[in-house]
Protein backbone atom coordinates (compact mmCIF):
# COMPACT_ATOMS: atom_id res chain seq x y z
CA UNK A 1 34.82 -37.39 14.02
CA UNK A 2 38.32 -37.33 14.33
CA UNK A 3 39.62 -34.02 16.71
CA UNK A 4 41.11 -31.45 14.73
CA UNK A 5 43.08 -28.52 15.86
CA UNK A 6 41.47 -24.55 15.78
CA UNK A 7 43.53 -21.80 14.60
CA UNK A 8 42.99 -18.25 14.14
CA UNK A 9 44.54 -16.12 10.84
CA UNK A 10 45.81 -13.58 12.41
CA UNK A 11 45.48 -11.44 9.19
CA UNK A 12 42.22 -10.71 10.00
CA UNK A 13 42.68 -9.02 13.32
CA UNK A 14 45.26 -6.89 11.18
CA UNK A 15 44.50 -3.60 12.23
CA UNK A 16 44.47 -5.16 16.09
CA UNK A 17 47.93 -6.20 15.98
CA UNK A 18 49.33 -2.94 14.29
CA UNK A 19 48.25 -1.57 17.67
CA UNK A 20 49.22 -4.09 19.85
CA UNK A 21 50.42 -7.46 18.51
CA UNK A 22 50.98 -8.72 22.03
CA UNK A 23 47.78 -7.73 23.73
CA UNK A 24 45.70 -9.09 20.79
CA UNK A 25 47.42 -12.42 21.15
CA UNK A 26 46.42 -12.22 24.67
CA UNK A 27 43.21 -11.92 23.51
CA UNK A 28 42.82 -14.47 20.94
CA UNK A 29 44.49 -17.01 23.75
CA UNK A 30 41.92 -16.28 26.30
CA UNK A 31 39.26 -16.66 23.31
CA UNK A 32 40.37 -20.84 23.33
CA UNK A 33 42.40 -20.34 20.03
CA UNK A 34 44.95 -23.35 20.37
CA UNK A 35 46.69 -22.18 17.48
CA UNK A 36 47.79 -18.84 15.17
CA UNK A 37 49.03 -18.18 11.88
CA UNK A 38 50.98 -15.23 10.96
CA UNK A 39 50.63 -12.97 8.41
CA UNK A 40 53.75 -10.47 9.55
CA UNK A 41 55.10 -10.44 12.88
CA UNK A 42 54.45 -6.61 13.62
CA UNK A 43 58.73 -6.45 14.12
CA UNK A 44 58.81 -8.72 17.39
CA UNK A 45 61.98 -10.56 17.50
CA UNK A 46 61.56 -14.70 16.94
CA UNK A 47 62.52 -15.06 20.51
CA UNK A 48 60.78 -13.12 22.19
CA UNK A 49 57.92 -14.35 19.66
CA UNK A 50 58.62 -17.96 20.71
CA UNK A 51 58.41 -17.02 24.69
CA UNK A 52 55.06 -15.39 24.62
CA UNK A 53 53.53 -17.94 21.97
CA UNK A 54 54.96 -20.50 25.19
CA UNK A 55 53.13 -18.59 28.10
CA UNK A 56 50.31 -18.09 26.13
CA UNK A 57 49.95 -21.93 25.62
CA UNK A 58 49.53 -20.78 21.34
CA UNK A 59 50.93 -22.99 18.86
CA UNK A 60 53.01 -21.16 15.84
CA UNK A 61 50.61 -22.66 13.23
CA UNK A 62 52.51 -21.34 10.71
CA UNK A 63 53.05 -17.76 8.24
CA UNK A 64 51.91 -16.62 5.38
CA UNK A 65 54.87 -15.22 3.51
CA UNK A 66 54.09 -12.92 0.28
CA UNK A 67 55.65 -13.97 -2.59
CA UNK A 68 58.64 -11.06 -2.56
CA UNK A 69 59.23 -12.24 0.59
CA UNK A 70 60.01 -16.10 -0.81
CA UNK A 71 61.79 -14.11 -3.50
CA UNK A 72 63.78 -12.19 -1.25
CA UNK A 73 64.17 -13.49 2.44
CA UNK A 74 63.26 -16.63 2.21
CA UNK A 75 66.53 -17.65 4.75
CA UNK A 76 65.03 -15.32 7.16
CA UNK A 77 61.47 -16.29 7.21
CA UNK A 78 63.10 -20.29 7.17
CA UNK A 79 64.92 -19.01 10.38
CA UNK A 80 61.99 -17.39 12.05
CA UNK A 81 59.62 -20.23 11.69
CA UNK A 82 62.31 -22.43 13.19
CA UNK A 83 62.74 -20.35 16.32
CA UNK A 84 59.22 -20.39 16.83
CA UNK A 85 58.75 -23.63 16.65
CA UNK A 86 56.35 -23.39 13.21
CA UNK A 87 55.47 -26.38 11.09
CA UNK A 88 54.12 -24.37 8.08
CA UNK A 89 54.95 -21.78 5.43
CA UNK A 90 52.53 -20.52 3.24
CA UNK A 91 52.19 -18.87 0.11
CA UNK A 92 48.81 -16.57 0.57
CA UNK A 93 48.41 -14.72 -2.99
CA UNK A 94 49.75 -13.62 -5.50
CA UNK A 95 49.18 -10.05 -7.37
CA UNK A 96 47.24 -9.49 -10.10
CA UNK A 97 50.14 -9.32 -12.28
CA UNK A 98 51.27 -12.61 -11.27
CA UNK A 99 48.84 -14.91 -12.42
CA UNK A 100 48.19 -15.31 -16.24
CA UNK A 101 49.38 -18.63 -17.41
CA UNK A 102 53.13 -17.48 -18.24
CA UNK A 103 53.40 -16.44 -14.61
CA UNK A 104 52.03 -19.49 -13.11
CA UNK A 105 54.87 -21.62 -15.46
CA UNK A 106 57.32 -19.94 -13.73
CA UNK A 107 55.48 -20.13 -10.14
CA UNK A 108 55.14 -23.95 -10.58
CA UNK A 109 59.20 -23.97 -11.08
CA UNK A 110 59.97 -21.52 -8.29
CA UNK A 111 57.21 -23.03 -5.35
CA UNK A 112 58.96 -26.61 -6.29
CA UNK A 113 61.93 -24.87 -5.41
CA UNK A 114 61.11 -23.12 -2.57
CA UNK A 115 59.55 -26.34 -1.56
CA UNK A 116 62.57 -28.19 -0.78
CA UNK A 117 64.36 -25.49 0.82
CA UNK A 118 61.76 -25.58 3.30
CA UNK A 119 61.72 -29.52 3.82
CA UNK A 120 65.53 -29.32 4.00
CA UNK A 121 64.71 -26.59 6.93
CA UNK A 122 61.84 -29.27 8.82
CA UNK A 123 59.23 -26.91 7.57
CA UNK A 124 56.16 -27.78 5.19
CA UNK A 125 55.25 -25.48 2.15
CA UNK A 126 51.72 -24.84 1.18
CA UNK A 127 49.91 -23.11 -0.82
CA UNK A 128 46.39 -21.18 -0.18
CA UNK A 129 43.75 -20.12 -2.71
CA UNK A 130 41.84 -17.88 -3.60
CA UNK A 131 39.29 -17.67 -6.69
CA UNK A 132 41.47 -16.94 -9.53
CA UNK A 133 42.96 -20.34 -9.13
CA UNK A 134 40.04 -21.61 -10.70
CA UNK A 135 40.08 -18.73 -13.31
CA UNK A 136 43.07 -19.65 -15.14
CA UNK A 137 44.60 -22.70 -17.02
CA UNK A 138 47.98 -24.38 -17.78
CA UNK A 139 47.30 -27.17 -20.93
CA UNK A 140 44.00 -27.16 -20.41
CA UNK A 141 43.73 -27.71 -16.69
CA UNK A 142 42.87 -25.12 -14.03
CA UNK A 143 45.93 -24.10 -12.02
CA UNK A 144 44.33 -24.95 -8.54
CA UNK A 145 44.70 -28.56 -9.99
CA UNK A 146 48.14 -28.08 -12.27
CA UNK A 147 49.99 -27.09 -8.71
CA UNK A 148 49.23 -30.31 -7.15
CA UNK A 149 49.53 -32.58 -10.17
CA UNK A 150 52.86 -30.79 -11.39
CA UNK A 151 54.48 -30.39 -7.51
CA UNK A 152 55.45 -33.54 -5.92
CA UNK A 153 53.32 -33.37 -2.50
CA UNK A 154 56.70 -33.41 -0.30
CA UNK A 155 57.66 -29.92 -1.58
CA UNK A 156 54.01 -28.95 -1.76
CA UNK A 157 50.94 -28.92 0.48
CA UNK A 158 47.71 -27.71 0.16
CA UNK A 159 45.70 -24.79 2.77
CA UNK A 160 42.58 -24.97 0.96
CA UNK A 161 40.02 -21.60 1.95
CA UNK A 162 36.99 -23.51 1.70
CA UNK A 163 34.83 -19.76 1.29
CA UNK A 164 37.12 -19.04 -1.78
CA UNK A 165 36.33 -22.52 -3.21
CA UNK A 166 32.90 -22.40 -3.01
CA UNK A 167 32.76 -18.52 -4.40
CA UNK A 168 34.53 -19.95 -7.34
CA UNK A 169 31.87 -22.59 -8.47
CA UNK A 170 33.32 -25.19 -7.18
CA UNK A 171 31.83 -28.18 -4.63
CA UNK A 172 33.78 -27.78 -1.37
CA UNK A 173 32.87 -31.08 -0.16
CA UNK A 174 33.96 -32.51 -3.25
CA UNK A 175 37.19 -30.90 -3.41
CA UNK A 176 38.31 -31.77 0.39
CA UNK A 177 37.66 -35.18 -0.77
CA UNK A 178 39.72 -34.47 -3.69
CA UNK A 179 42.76 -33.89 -1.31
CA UNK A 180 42.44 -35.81 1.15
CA UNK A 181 45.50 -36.69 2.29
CA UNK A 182 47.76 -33.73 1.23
CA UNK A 183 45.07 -31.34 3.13
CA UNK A 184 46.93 -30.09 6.39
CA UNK A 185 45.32 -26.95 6.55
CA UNK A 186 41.87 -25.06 6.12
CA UNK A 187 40.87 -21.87 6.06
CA UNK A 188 36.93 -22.44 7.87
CA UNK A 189 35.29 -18.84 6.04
CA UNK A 190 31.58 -18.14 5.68
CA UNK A 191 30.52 -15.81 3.92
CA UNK A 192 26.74 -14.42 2.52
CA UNK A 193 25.62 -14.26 -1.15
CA UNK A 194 28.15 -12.99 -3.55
CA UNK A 195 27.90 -14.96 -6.70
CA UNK A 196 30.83 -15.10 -8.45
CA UNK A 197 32.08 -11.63 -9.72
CA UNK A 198 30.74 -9.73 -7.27
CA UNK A 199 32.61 -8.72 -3.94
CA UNK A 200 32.25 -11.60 -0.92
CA UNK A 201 30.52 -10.58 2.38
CA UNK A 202 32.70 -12.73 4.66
CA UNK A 203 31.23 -13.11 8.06
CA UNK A 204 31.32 -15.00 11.26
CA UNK A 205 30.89 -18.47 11.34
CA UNK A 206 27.31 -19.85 11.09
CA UNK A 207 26.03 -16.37 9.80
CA UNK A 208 27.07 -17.23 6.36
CA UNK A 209 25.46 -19.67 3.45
CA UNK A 210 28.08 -22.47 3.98
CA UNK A 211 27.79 -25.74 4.73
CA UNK A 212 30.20 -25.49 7.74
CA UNK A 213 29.29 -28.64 9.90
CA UNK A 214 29.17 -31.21 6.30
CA UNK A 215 32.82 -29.18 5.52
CA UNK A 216 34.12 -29.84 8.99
CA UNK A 217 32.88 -33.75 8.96
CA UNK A 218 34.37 -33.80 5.52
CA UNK A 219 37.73 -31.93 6.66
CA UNK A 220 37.69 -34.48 9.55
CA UNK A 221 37.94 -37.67 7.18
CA UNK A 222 40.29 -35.81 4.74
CA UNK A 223 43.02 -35.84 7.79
CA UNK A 224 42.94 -31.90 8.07
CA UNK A 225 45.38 -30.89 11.14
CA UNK A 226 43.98 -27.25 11.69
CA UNK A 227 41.10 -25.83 11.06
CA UNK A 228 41.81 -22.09 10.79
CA UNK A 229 39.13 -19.31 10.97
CA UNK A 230 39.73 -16.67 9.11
CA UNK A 231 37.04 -13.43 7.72
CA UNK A 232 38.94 -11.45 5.12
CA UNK A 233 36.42 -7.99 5.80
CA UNK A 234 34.31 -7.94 9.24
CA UNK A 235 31.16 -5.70 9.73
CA UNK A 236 31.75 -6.00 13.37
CA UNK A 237 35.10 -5.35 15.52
CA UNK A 238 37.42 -7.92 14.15
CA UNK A 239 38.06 -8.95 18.07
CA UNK A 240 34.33 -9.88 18.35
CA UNK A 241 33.85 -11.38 15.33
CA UNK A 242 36.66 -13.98 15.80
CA UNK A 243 34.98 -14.55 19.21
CA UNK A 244 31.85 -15.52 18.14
CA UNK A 245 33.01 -17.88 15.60
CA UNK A 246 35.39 -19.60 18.21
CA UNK A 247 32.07 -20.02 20.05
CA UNK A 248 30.44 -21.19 17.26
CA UNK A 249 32.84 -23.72 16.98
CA UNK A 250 33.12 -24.85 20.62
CA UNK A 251 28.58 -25.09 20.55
CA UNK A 252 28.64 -27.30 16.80
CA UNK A 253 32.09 -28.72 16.85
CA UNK A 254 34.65 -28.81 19.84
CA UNK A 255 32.02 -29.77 22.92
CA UNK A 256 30.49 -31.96 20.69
C-alpha cells in the first residue's frame, strides 16, 4: 500500500480554534497530524501563519474557501495560500440556493474560471462534495459527474468526502476508482446509520458503518496524496474525537 499523507479539517475543531487557533494547532501537532486544512484562519496574519505551521512541523494542506469568498477575495485567499506554502484551494459547499441546475450552469463557468487563476498562482482547485451533488442533474447527468466531465482536470480537482458519498447511495469504492488519478484529496468520515434523508451521525473513525480499511486500500491505488479526517458533528469533545481517530489510523493504517 502505497504511504499516503494524514490531515486533519480543521473545521471540525471549529469551536477550538475560535478560542485559541494557536493552542489547538499545538494540539493537533502533538496528536501526529502531518498535515491541516483550513477552513478560516481565525484573523492570524499569513506570516505569522506560515512560522508556526514551520515550528510545528504542519503542512498547509490547503483551505476551504466559501464560495463569496471566490466571488469576492479570491486575490487574497490566492495570496494567503502562497505565503503559507499551500498546494490546495477548495470549494467546500455551496448554499441551498445555489444548487438547482441553473446555478450549477453558471458554477461550472465560474469554478473553470477560478480554476486557472489558481494554476496561474501554483495552486490546485478542487472541489468537495457533499450529498446534493448526487441530487441534481445537468442533461441528464448528476452534477458530481458533469463537474469533472465539463472542467478540464488542470483547472479542476476532485476532494471526494467518502461519508457524503456513501450517504448519497453511491459505492465509495467504486467511485475512488472512478477518479483515480484526479483524486488528490479525501475527506476519511465515518459515520452510523442515517439512510439517506435523514440527518448523519458522523463519528470517530472505526465507530462508524464504513468500510474504512477497503476505502483507504482503494484511496491508496487511486494515487490519493492526503487522507484528511474530518467529523462534521462530534458527540464527544471535538479535541478527543480527532485523537482517537488519528489513533485509529496509526493501529489499522500508518504502523502497519
Amino acid at each position: 500500500m502505497t504511504r499516503m499523507n494524514v490531515g486533519l479539517q480543521l473545521y471540525t475543531l471549529r469551536d477550538a480554534t475560535a478560542q485559541d487557533f494557536e493552542g489547538t494547532l499545538r494540539k493537533v501537532a502533538a496528536m501526529g497530524y502531518e498535515g491541516v486544512e483550513f477552513a478560516g484562519y481565525g484573523d492570524i496574519k499569513a506570516e505569522a501563519m506560515r512560522d508556526l505551521l514551520q515550528e510545528l512541523n504542519l503542512k498547509a494542506i490547503g483551505s476551504h474557501i466559501g464560495l463569496h469568498l471566490l466571488e469576492g477575495n479570491l486575490e487574497e485567499e490566492i495570496a494567503y495560500l502562497q505565503t503559507i506554502g499551500a498546494k490546495y484551494a477548495i470549494c467546500p459547499w455551496l448554499p441551498a440556493e445555489a444548487r438547482d441546475t441553473e446555478a450549477w450552469r453558471g458554477h461550472l463557468v465560474k469554478f473553470e474560471e477560478y480554476g486557472k487563476r489558481f494554476r496561474e498562482a501554483g495552486i490546485t482547485f478542487a472541489y468537495h462534495n457533499h450529498e446534493f451533488e448526487f441530487e441534481v442533474e445537468i442533461d441528464g447527468q448528476i452534477v458530481f459527474d458533469a463537474l469533472y466531465e465539463r472542467i478540464a482536470p488542470q483547472y479542476l480537482q476532485v476532494e471526494m468526502d467518502i461519508g457524503w458519498v456513501q450517504y448519497s447511495g453511491v459505492d465509495p469504492l467504486a467511485y475512488i476508482a472512478k477518479y483515480a488519478g484526479r483524486l488528490p484529496l479525501l475527506h476519511l468520515k465515518d459515520f452510523r446509520g442515517g439512510e439517506k434523508g435523514q440527518q448523519i451521525d458522523t463519528v470517530e473513525l472505526g465507530r462508524g458503518d464504513l468500510p474504512l480499511l477497503p476505502i483507504i486500500e482503494a484511496a491508496s491505488q487511486a494515487s490519493v496524496e492526503w487522507i484528511i479526517v474530518e467529523q462534521d458533528t462530534c458527540a464527544n469533545p471535538p479535541l478527543e474525537a480527532v485523537a482517537e481517530s488519528m489513533e485509529w489510523l496509526k493501529s489499522n493504517f500508518l504502523n502497519k
